[in-house]
N, C-alpha and C. Protein backbone atom coordinates (compact mmCIF):
# COMPACT_ATOMS: atom_id res chain seq x y z
N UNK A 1 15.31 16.37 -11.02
CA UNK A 1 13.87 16.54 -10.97
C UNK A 1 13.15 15.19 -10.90
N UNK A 2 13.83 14.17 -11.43
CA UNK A 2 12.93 12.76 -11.71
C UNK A 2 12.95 12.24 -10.07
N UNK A 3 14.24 12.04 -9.43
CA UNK A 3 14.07 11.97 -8.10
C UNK A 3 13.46 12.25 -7.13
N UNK A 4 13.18 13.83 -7.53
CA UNK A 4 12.10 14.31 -6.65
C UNK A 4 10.97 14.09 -6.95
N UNK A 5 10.24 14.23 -7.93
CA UNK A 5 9.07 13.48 -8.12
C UNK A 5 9.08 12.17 -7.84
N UNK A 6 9.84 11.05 -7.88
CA UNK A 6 9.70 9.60 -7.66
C UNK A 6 9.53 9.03 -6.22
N UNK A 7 10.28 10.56 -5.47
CA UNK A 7 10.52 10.25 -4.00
C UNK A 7 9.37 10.84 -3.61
N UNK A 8 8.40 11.90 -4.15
CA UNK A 8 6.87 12.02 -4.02
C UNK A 8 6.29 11.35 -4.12
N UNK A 9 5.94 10.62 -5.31
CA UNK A 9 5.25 9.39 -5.09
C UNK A 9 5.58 8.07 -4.31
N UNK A 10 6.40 8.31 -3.88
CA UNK A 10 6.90 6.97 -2.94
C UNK A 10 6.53 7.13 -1.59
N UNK A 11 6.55 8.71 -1.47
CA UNK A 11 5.58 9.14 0.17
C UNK A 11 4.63 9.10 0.21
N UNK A 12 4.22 9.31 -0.86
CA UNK A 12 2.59 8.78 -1.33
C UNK A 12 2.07 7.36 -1.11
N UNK A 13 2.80 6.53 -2.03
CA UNK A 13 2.41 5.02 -1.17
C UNK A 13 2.64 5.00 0.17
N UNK A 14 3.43 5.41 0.80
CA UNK A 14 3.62 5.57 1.85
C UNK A 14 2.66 5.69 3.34
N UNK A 15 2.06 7.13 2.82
CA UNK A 15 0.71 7.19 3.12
C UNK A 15 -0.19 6.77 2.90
N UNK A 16 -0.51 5.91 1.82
CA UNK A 16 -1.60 5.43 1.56
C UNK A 16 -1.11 3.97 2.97
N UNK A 17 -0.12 3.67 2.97
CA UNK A 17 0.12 2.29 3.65
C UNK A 17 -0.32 2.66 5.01
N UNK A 18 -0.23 4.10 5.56
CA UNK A 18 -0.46 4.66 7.06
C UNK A 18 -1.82 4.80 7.31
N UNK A 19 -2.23 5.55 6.39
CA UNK A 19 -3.82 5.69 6.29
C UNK A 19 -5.14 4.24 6.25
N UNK A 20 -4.23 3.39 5.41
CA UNK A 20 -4.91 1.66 4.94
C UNK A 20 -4.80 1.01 6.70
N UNK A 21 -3.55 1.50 7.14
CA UNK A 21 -3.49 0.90 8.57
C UNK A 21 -3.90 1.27 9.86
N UNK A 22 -4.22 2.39 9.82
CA UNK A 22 -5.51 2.90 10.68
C UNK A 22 -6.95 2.91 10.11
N UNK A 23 -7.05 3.20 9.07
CA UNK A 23 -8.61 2.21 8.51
C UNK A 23 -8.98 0.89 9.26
N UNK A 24 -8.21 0.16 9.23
CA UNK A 24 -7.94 -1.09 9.40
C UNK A 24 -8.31 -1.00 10.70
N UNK A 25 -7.27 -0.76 11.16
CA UNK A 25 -7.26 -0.86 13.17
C UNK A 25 -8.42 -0.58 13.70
N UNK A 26 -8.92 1.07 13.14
CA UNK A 26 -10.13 1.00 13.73
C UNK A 26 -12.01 0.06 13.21
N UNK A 27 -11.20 -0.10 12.28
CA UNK A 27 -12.39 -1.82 11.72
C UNK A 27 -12.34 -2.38 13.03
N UNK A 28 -11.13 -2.87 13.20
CA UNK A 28 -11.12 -4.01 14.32
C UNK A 28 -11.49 -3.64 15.33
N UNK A 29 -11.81 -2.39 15.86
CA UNK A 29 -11.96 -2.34 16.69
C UNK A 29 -13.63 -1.81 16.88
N UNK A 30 -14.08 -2.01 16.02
CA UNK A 30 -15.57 -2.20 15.77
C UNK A 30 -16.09 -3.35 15.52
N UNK A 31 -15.44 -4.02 14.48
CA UNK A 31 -16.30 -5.27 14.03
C UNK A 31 -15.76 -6.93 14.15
N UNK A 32 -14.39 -6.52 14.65
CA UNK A 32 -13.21 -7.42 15.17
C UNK A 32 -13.02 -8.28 14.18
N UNK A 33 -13.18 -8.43 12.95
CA UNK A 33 -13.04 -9.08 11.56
C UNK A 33 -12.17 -8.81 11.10
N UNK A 34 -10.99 -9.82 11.49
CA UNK A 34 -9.92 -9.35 10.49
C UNK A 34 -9.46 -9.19 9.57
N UNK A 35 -9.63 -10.59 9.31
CA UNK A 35 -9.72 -10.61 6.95
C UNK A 35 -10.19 -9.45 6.42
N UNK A 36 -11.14 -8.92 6.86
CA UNK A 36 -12.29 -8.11 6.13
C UNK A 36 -11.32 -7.00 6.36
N UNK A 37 -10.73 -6.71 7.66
CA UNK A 37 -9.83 -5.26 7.80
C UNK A 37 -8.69 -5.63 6.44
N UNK A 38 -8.14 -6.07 6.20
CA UNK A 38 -6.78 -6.62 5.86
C UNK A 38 -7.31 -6.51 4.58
N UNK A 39 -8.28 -7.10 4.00
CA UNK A 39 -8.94 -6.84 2.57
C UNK A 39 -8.92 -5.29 2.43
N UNK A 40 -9.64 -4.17 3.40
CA UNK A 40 -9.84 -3.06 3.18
C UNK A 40 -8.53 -2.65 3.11
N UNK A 41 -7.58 -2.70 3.60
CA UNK A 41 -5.67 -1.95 3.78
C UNK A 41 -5.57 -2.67 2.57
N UNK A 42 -5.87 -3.77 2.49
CA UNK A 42 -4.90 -4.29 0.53
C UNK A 42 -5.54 -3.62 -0.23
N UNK A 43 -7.11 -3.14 0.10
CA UNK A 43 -7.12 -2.45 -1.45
C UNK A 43 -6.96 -1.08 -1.34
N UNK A 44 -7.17 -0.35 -0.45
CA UNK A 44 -7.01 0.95 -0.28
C UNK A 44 -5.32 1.66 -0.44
N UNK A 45 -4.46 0.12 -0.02
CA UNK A 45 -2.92 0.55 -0.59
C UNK A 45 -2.87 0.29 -2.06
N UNK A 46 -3.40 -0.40 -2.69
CA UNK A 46 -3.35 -0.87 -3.74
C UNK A 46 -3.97 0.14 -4.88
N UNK A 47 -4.72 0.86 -4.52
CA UNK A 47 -5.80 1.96 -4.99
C UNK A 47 -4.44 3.07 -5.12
N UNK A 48 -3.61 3.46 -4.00
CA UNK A 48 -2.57 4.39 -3.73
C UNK A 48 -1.98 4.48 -4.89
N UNK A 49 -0.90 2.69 -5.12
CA UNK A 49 -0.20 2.05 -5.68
C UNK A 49 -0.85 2.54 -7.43
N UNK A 50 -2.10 2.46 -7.92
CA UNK A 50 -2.27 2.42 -9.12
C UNK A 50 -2.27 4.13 -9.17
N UNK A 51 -2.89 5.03 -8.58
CA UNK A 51 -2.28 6.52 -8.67
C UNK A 51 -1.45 6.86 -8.98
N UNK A 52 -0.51 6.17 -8.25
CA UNK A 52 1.00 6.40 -8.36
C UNK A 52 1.81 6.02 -9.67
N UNK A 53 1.22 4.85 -10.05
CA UNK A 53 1.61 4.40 -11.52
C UNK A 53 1.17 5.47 -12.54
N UNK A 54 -0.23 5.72 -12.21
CA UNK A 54 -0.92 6.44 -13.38
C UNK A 54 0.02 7.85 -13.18
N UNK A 55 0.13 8.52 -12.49
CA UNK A 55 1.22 9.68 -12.53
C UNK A 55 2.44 9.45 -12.87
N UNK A 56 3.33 8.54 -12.56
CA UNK A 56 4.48 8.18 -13.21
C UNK A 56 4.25 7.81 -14.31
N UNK A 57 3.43 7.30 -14.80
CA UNK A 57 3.01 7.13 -16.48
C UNK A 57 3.10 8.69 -17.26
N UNK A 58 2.39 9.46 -16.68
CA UNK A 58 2.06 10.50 -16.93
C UNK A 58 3.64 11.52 -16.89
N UNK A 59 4.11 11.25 -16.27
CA UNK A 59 5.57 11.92 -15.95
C UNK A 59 6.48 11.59 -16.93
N UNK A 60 6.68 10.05 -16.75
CA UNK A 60 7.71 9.74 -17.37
C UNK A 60 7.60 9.11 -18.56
N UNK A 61 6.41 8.76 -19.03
CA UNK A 61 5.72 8.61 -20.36
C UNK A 61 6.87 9.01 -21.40
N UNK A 62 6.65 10.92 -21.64
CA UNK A 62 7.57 11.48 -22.56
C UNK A 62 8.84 11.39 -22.52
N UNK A 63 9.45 11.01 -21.11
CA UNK A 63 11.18 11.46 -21.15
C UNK A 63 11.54 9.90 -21.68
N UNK A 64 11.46 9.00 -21.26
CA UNK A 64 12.41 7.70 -21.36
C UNK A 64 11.46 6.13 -21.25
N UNK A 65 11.62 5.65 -22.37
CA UNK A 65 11.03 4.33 -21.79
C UNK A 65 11.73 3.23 -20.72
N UNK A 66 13.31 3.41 -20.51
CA UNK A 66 13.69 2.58 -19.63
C UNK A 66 13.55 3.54 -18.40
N UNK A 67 13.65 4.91 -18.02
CA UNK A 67 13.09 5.46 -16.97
C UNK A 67 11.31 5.19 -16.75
N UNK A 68 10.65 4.79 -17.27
CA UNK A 68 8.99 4.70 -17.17
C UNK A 68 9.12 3.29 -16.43
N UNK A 69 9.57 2.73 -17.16
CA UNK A 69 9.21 0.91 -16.78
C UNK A 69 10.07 0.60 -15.53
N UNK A 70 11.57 1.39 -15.36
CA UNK A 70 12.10 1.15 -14.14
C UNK A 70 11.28 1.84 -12.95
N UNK A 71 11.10 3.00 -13.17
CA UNK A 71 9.97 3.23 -12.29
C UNK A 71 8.61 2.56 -12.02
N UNK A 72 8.14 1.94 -13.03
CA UNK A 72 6.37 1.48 -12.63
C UNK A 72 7.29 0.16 -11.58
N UNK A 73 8.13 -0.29 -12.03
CA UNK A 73 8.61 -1.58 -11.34
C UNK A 73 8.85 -1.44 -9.64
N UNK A 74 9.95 -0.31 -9.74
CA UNK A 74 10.12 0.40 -7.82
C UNK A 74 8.51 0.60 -7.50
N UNK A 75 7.56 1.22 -8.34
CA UNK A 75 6.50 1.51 -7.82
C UNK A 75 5.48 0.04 -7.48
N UNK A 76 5.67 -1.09 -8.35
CA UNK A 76 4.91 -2.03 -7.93
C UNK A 76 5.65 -3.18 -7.04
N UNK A 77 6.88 -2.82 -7.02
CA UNK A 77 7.78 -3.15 -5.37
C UNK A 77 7.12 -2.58 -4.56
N UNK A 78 7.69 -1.52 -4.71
CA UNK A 78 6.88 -0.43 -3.03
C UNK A 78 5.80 -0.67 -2.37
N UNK A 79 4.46 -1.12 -3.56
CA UNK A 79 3.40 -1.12 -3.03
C UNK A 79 2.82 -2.36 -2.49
N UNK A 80 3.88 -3.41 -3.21
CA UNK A 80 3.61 -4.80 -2.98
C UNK A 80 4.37 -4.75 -1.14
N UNK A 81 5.47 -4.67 -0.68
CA UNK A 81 5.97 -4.63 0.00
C UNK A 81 5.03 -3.73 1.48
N UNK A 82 4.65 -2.38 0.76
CA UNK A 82 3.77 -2.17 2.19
C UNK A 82 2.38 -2.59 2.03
N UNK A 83 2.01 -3.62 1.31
CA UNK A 83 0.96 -4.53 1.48
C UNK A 83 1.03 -5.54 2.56
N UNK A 84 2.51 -6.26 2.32
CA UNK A 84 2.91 -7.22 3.16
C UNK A 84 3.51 -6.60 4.36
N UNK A 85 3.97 -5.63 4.41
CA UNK A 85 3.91 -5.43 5.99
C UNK A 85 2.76 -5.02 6.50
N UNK A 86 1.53 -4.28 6.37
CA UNK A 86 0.82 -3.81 6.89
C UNK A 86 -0.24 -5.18 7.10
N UNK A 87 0.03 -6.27 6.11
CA UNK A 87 -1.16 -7.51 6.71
C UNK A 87 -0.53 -8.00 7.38
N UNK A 88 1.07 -8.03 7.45
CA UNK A 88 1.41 -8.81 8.58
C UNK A 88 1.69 -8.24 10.15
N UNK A 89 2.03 -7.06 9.82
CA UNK A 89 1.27 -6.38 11.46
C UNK A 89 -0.15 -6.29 11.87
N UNK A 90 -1.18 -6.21 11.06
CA UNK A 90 -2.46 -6.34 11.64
C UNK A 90 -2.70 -7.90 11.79
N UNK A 91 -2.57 -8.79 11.58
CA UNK A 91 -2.25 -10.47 11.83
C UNK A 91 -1.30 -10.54 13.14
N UNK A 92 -0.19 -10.05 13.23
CA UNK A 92 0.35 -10.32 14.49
C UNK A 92 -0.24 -9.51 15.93
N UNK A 93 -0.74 -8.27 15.14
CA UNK A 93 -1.04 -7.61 16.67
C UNK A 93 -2.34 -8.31 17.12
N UNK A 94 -3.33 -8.85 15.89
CA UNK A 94 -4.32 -9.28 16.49
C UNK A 94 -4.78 -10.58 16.24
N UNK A 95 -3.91 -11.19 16.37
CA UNK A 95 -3.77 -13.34 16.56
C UNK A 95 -4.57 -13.65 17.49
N UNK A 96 -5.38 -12.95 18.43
CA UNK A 96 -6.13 -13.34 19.28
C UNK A 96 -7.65 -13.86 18.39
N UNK A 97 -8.42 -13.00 17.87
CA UNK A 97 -8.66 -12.75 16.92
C UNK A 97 -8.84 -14.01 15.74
N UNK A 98 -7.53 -14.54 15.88
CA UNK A 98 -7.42 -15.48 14.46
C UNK A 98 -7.90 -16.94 15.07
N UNK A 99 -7.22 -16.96 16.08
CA UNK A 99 -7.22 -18.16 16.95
C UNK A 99 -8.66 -18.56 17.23
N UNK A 100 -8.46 -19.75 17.15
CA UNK A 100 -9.92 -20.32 17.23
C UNK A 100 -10.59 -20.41 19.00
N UNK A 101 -11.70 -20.39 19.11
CA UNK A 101 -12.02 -20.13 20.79
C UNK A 101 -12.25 -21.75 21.20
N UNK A 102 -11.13 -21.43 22.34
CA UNK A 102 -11.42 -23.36 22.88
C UNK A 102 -12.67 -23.09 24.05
């Protein structure tokens, strides 16, 4: 049962990382500001990321303290990790963007 719930919330960040990255995209493609997109995906994954804690708190609270803390840990991996990919694909796809105009 702990698996399956853990692997729920992990699709959960998940989505939050899919959703933060079309937020994003279509920023850019309105206001062409990238930082400002990349700010909105870090916090909107990051927003995911603390849900996800607060329910695994909530879960695993009662059963185990080394199951709680190993989990908040995968969970603040996970979320750290599709932070950094999702700024570093919106940075590479749009380096045009970053680059200064000669």
């Amino acid at each position: 049962m702990t698996v399956l719930v853990f692997s729920g919330l992990s699709i959960l960040i998940l989505l939050g990382a899919v959703l933060s990255y079309i937020a994003a995209k279509r920023g850019l493609v309105k206001n062409k500001k990238v930082l400002e997109n990349v700010f909105l995906a870090t916090c909107f994954i990051s927003v995911f990321g603390l849900i996800n804690a607060l329910l695994w708190f909530k879960y695993a609270g009662p059963l185990n303290e080394f199951l709680l803390f190993g989990g908040m840990l995968s969970i603040i991996v996970i979320t750290l990790i599709c932070i950094v990919i999702v700024t570093v694909i919106l940075l590479v796809r749009n380096r045009k963007f970053i680059q200064p105009e000669k």
